[in-house]
C-alpha atoms as a PDB file:
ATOM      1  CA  UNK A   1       9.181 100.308 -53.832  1.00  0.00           C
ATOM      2  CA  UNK A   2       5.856 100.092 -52.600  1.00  0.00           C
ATOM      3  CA  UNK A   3       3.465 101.038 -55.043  1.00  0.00           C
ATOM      4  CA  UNK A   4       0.265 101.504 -53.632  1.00  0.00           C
ATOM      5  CA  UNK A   5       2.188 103.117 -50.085  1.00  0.00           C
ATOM      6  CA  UNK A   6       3.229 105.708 -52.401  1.00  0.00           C
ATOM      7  CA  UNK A   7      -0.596 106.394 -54.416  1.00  0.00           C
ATOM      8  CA  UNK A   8      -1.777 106.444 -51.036  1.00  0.00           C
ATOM      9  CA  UNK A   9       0.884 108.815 -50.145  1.00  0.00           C
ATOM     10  CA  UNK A  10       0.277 110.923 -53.089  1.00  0.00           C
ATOM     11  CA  UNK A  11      -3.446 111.285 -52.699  1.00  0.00           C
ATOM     12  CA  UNK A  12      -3.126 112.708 -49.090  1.00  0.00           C
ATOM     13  CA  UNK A  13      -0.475 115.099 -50.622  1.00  0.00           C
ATOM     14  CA  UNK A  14      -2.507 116.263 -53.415  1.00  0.00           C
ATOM     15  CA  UNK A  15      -5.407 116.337 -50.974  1.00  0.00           C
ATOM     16  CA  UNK A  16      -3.479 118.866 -48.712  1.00  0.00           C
ATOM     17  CA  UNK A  17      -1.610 121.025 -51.336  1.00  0.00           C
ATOM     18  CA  UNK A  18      -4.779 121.495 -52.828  1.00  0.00           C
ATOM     19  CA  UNK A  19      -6.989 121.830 -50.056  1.00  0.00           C
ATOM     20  CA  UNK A  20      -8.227 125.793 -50.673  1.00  0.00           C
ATOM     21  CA  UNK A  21      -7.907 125.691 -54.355  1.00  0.00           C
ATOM     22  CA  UNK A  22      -9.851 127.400 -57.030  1.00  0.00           C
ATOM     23  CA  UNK A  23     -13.472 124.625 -57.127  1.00  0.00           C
ATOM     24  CA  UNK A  24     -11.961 123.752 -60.964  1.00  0.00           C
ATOM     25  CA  UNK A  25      -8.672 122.919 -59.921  1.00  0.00           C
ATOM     26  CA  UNK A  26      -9.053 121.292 -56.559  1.00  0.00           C
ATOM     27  CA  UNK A  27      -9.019 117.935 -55.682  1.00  0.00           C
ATOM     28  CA  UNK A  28     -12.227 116.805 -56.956  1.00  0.00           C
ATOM     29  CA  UNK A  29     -10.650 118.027 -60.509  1.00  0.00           C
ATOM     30  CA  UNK A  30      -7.524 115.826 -59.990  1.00  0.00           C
ATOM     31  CA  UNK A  31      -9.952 112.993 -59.024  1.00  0.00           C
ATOM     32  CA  UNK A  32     -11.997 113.120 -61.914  1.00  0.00           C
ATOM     33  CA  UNK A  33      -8.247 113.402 -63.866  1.00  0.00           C
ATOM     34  CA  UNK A  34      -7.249 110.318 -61.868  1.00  0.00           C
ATOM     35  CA  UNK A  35     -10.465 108.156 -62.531  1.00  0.00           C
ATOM     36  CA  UNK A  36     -10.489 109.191 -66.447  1.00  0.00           C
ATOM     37  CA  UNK A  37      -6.478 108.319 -66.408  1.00  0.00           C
ATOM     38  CA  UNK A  38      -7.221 104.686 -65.137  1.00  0.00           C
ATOM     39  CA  UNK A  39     -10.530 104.056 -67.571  1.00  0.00           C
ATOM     40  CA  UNK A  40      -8.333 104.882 -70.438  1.00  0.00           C
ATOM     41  CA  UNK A  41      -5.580 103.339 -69.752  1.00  0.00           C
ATOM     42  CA  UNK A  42      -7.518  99.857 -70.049  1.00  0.00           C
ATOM     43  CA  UNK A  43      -7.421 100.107 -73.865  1.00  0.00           C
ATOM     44  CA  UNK A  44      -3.859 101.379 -73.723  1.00  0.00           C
ATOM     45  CA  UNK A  45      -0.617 100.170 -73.255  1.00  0.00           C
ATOM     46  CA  UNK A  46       0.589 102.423 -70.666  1.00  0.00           C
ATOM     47  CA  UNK A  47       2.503 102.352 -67.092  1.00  0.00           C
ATOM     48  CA  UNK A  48      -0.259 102.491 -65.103  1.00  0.00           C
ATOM     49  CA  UNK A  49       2.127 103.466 -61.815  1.00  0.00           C
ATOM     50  CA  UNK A  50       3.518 106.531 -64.086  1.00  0.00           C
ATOM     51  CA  UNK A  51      -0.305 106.955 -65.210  1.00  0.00           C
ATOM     52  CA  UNK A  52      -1.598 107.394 -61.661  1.00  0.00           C
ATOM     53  CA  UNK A  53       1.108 109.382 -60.479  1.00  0.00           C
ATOM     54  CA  UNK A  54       0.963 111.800 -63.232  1.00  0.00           C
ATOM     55  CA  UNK A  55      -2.978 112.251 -63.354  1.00  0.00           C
ATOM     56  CA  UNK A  56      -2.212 112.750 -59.144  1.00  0.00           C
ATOM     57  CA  UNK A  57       0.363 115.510 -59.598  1.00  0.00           C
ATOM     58  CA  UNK A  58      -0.538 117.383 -62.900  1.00  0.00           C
ATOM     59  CA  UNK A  59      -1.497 119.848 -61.233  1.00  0.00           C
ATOM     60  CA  UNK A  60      -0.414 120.376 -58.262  1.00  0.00           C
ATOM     61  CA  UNK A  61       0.432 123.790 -58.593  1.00  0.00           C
ATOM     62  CA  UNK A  62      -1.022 124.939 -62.047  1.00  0.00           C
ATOM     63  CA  UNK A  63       1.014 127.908 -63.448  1.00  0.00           C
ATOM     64  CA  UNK A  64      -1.723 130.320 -63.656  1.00  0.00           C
ATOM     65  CA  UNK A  65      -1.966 130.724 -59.698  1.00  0.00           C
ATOM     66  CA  UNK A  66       1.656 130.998 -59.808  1.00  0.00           C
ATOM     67  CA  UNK A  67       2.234 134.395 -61.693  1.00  0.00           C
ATOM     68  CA  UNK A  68       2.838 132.179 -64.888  1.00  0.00           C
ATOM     69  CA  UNK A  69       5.580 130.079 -63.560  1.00  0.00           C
ATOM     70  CA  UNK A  70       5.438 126.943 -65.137  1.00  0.00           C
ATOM     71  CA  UNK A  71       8.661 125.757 -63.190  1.00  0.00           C
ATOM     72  CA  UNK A  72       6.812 125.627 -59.764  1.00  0.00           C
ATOM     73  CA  UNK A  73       4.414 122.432 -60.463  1.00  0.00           C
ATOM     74  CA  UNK A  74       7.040 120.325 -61.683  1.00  0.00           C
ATOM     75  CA  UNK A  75       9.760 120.945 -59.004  1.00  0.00           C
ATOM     76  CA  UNK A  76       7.067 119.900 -56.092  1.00  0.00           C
ATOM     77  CA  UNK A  77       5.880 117.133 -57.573  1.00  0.00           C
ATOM     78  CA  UNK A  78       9.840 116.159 -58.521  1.00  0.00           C
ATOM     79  CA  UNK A  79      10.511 116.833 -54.848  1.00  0.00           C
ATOM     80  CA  UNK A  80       7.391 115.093 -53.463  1.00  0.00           C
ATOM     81  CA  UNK A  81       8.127 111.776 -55.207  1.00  0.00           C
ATOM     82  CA  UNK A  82      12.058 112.090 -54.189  1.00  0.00           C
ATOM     83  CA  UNK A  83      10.759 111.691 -50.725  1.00  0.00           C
ATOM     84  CA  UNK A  84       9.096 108.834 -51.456  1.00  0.00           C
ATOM     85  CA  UNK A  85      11.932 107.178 -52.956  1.00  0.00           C
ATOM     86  CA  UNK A  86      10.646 107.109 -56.141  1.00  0.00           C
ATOM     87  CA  UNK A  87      13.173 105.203 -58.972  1.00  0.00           C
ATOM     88  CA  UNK A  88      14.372 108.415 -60.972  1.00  0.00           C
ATOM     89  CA  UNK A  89      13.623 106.928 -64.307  1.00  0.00           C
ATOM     90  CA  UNK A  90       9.823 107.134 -63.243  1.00  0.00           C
ATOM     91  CA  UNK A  91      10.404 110.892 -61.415  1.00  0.00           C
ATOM     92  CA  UNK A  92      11.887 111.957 -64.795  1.00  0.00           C
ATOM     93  CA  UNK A  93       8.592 110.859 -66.929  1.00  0.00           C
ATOM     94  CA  UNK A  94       6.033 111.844 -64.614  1.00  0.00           C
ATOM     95  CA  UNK A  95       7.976 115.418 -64.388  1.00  0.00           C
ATOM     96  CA  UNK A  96       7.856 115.319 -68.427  1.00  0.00           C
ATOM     97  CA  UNK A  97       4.848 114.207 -68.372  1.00  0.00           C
ATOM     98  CA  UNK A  98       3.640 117.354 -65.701  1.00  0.00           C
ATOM     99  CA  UNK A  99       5.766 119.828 -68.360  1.00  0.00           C
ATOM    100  CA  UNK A 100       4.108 118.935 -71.218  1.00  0.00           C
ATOM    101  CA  UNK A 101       0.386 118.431 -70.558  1.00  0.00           C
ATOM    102  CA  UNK A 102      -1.023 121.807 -70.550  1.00  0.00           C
ATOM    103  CA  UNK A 103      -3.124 123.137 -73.502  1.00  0.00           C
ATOM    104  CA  UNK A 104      -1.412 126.118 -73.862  1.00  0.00           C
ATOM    105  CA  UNK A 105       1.869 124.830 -74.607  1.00  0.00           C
ATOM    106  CA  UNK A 106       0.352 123.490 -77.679  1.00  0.00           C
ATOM    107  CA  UNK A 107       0.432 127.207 -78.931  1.00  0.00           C
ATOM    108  CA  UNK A 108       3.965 127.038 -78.232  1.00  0.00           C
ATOM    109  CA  UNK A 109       5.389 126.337 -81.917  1.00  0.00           C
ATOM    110  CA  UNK A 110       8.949 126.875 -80.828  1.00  0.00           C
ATOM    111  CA  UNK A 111       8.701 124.880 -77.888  1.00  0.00           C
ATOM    112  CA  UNK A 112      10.021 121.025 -77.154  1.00  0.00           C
ATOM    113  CA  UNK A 113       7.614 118.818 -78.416  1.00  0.00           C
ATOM    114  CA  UNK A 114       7.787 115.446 -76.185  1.00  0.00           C
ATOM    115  CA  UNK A 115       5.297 112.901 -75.736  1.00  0.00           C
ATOM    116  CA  UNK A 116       4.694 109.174 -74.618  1.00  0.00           C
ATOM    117  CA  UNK A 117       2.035 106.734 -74.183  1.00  0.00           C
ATOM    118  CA  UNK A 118       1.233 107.744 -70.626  1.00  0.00           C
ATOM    119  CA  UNK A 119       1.265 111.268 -71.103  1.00  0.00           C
ATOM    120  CA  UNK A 120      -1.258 111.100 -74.164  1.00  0.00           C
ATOM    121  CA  UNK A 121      -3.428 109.127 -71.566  1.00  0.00           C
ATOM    122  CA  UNK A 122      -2.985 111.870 -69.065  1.00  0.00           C
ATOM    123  CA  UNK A 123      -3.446 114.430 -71.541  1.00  0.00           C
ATOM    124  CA  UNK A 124      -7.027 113.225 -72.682  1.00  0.00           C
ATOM    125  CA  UNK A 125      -8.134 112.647 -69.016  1.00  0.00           C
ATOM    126  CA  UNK A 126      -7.139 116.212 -68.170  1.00  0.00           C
ATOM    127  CA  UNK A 127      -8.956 117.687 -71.329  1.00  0.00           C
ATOM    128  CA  UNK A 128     -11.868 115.871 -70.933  1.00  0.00           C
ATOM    129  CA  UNK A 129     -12.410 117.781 -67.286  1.00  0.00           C
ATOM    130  CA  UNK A 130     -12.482 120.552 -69.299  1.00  0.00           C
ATOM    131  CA  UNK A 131     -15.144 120.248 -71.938  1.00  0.00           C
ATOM    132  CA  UNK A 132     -19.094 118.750 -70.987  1.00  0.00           C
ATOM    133  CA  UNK A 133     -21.096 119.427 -67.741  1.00  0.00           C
ATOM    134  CA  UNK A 134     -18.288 120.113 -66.040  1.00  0.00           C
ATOM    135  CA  UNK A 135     -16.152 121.686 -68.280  1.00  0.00           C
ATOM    136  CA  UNK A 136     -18.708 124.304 -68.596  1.00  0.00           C
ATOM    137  CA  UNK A 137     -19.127 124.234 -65.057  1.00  0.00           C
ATOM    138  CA  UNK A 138     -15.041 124.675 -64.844  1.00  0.00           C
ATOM    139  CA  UNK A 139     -15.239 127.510 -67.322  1.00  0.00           C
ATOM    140  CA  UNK A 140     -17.894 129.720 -65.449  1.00  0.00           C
ATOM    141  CA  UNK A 141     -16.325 129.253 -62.004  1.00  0.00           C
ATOM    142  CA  UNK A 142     -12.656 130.407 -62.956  1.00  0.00           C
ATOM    143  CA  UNK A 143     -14.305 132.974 -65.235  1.00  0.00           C
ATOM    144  CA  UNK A 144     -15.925 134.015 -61.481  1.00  0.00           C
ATOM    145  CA  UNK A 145     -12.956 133.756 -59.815  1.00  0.00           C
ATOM    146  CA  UNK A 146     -11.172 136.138 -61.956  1.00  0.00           C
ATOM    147  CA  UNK A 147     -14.436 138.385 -62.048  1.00  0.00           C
ATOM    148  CA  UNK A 148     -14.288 138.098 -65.658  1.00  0.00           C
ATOM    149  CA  UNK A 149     -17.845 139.021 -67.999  1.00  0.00           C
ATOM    150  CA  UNK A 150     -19.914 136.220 -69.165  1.00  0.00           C
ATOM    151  CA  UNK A 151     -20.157 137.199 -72.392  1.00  0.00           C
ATOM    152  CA  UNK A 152     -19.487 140.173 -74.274  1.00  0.00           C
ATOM    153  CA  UNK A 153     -20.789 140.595 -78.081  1.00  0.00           C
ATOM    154  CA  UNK A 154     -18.472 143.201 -78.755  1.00  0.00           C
ATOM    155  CA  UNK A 155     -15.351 141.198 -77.797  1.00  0.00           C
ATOM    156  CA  UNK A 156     -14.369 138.601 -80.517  1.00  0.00           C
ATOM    157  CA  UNK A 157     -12.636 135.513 -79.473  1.00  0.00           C
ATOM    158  CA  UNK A 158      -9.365 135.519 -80.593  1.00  0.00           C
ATOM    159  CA  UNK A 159      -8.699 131.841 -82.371  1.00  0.00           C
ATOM    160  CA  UNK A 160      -4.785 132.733 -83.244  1.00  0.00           C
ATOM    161  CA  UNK A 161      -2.994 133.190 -80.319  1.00  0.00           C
ATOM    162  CA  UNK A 162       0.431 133.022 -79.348  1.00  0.00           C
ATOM    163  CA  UNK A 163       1.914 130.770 -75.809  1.00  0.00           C
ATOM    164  CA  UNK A 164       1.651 134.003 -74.426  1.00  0.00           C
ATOM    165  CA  UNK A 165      -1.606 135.510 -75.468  1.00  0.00           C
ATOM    166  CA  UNK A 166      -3.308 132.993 -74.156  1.00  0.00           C
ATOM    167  CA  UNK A 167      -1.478 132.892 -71.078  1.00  0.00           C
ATOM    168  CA  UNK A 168      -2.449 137.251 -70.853  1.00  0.00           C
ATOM    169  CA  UNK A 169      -6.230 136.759 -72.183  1.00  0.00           C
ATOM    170  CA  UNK A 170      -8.810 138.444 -69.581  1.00  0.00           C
ATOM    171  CA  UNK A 171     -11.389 137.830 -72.250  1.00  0.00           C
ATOM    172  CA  UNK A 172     -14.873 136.894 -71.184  1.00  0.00           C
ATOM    173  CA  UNK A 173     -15.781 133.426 -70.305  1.00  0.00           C
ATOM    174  CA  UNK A 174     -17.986 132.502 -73.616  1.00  0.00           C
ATOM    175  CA  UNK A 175     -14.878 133.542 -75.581  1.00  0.00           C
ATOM    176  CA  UNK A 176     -12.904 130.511 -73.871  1.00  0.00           C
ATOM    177  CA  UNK A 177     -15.548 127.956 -75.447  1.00  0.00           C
ATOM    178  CA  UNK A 178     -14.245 129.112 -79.126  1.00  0.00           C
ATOM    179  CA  UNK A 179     -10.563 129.560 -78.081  1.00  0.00           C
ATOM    180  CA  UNK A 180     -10.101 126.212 -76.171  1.00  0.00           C
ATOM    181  CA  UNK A 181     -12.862 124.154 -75.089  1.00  0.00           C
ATOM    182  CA  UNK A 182     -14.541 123.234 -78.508  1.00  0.00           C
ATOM    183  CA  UNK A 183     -10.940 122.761 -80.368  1.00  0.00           C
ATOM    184  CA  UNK A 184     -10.151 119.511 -77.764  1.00  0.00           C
ATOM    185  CA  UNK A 185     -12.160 117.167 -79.284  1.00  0.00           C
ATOM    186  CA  UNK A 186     -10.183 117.221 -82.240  1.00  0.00           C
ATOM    187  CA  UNK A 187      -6.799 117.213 -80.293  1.00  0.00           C
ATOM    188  CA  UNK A 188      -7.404 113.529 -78.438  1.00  0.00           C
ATOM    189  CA  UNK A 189      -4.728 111.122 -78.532  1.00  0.00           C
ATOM    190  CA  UNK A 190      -6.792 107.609 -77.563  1.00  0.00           C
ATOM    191  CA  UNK A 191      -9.638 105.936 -79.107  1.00  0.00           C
ATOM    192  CA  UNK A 192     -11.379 106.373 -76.142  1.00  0.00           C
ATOM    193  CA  UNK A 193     -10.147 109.717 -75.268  1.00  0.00           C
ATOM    194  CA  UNK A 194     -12.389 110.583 -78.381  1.00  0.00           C
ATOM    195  CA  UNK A 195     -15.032 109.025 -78.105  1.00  0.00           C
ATOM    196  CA  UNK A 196     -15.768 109.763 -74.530  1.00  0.00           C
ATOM    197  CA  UNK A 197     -14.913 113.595 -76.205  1.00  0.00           C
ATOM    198  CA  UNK A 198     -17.640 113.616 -79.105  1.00  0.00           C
ATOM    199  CA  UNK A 199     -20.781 113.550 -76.431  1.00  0.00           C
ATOM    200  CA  UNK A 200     -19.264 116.203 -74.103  1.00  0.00           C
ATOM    201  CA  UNK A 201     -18.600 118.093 -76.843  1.00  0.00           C
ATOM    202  CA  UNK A 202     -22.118 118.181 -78.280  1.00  0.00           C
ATOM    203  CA  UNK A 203     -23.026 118.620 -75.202  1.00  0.00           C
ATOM    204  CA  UNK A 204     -21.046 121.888 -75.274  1.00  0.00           C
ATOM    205  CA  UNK A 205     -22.704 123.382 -78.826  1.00  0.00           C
ATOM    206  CA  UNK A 206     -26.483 122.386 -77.141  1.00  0.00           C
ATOM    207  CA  UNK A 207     -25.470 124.646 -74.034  1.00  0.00           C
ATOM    208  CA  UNK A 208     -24.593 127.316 -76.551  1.00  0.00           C
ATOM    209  CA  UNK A 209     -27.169 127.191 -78.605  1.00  0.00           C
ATOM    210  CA  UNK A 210     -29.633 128.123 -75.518  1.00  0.00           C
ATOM    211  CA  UNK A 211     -27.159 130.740 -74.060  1.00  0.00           C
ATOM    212  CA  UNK A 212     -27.669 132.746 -77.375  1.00  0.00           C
ATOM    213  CA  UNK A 213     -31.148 132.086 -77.252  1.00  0.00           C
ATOM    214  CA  UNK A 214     -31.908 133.389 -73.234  1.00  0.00           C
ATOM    215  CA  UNK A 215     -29.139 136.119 -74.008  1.00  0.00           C
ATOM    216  CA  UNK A 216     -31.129 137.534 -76.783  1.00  0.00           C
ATOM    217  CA  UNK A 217     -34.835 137.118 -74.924  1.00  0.00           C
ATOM    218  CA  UNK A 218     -35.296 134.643 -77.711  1.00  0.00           C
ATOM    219  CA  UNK A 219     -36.392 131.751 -74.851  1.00  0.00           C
END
């Protein structure tokens, strides 16, 4: 098995599938995903092959452009790396790792709880695209896509929901800081997962703080 023929392989697959994607969750998301995956993994003791493959594929076909179907991601990337000739044993984690990795499964309190080195690794990589500069950035542009309000005073963010709330929520984009963005810092795995987490984070409260501020004419 040829290990970098089949990263190579991957890219230009992921590069394709995802080549009129939504701008935050295209291929310059799974690069960022990819480049995080491989910084952290240098203070971890991780698979990097399984790493790479997984930051690659996570999200390949991300349920919410799927009508919710959180079985659609997994069986392409389980088929993809069949046609490479992938050993099984790594197929089987990096499909775990793809069925496991998304926030809102978290909510999930009946659901199978599963987890390994590489997928922790993964896990911080992918939440880390999703708070900071970019994260806000990320935030904004699906909250365009879906044509969704900026902000709305009268709308509360809701900071209990279910799986399937959150899966459902049209709420406005500001609402998504309180309901996901500013809860990952405390839901890292690795050292430096957190770490990298605590700056993009503050980051996040500083961009709020002058939000409210032009919002209300204050600046």
């Amino acid at each position: 098995m040829n290990s970098k023929l089949i990263i190579d392989n991957t890219i230009l697959f992921v590069k394709k599938t995802l080549e009129n994607a939504e701008g935050g969750h295209d291929w310059f998301h799974i690069e960022r995903v990819y480049k995080n995956s491989v910084l952290i993994s240098k203070s971890e003791k991780v698979d990097d092959f399984i790493v790479i493959l997984s930051a690659l594929l996570h999200d390949i076909a991300d349920a919410k452009f799927y009508d919710g179907d959180e079985t659609v991601g997994p069986k392409m990337a389980q088929k993809f790396l069949e046609s490479q000739n992938v050993n099984v044993s790594i197929i089987e984690h990096v499909v775990n790792i793809i069925n496991h990795i998304s926030y809102k499964n978290s909510l999930d309190v009946d659901g199978e709880k599963w987890t390994s080195p590489e997928l922790e690794v993964v896990q911080d990589a992918d939440r880390l695209d999703a708070i900071g500069a970019v994260g806000i950035a990320r935030c904004f542009n699906y909250g365009g896509f879906k044509n969704r309000p900026m902000y709305d005073p009268e709308i509360k963010p809701n900071l209990n929901m279910s799986k399937e709330e959150y899966k459902k929520s049209a709420a406005p984009t500001i609402n998504h800081f309180y309901e996901k963005l500013l809860l990952l810092k405390d839901k890292m795995n690795t050292s430096s997962g957190k770490k990298i987490a605590e700056q993009r984070h503050e980051y996040m409260l500083t961009f709020l703080d002058q939000f409210y501020a032009e919002w209300d004419g204050v600046k």
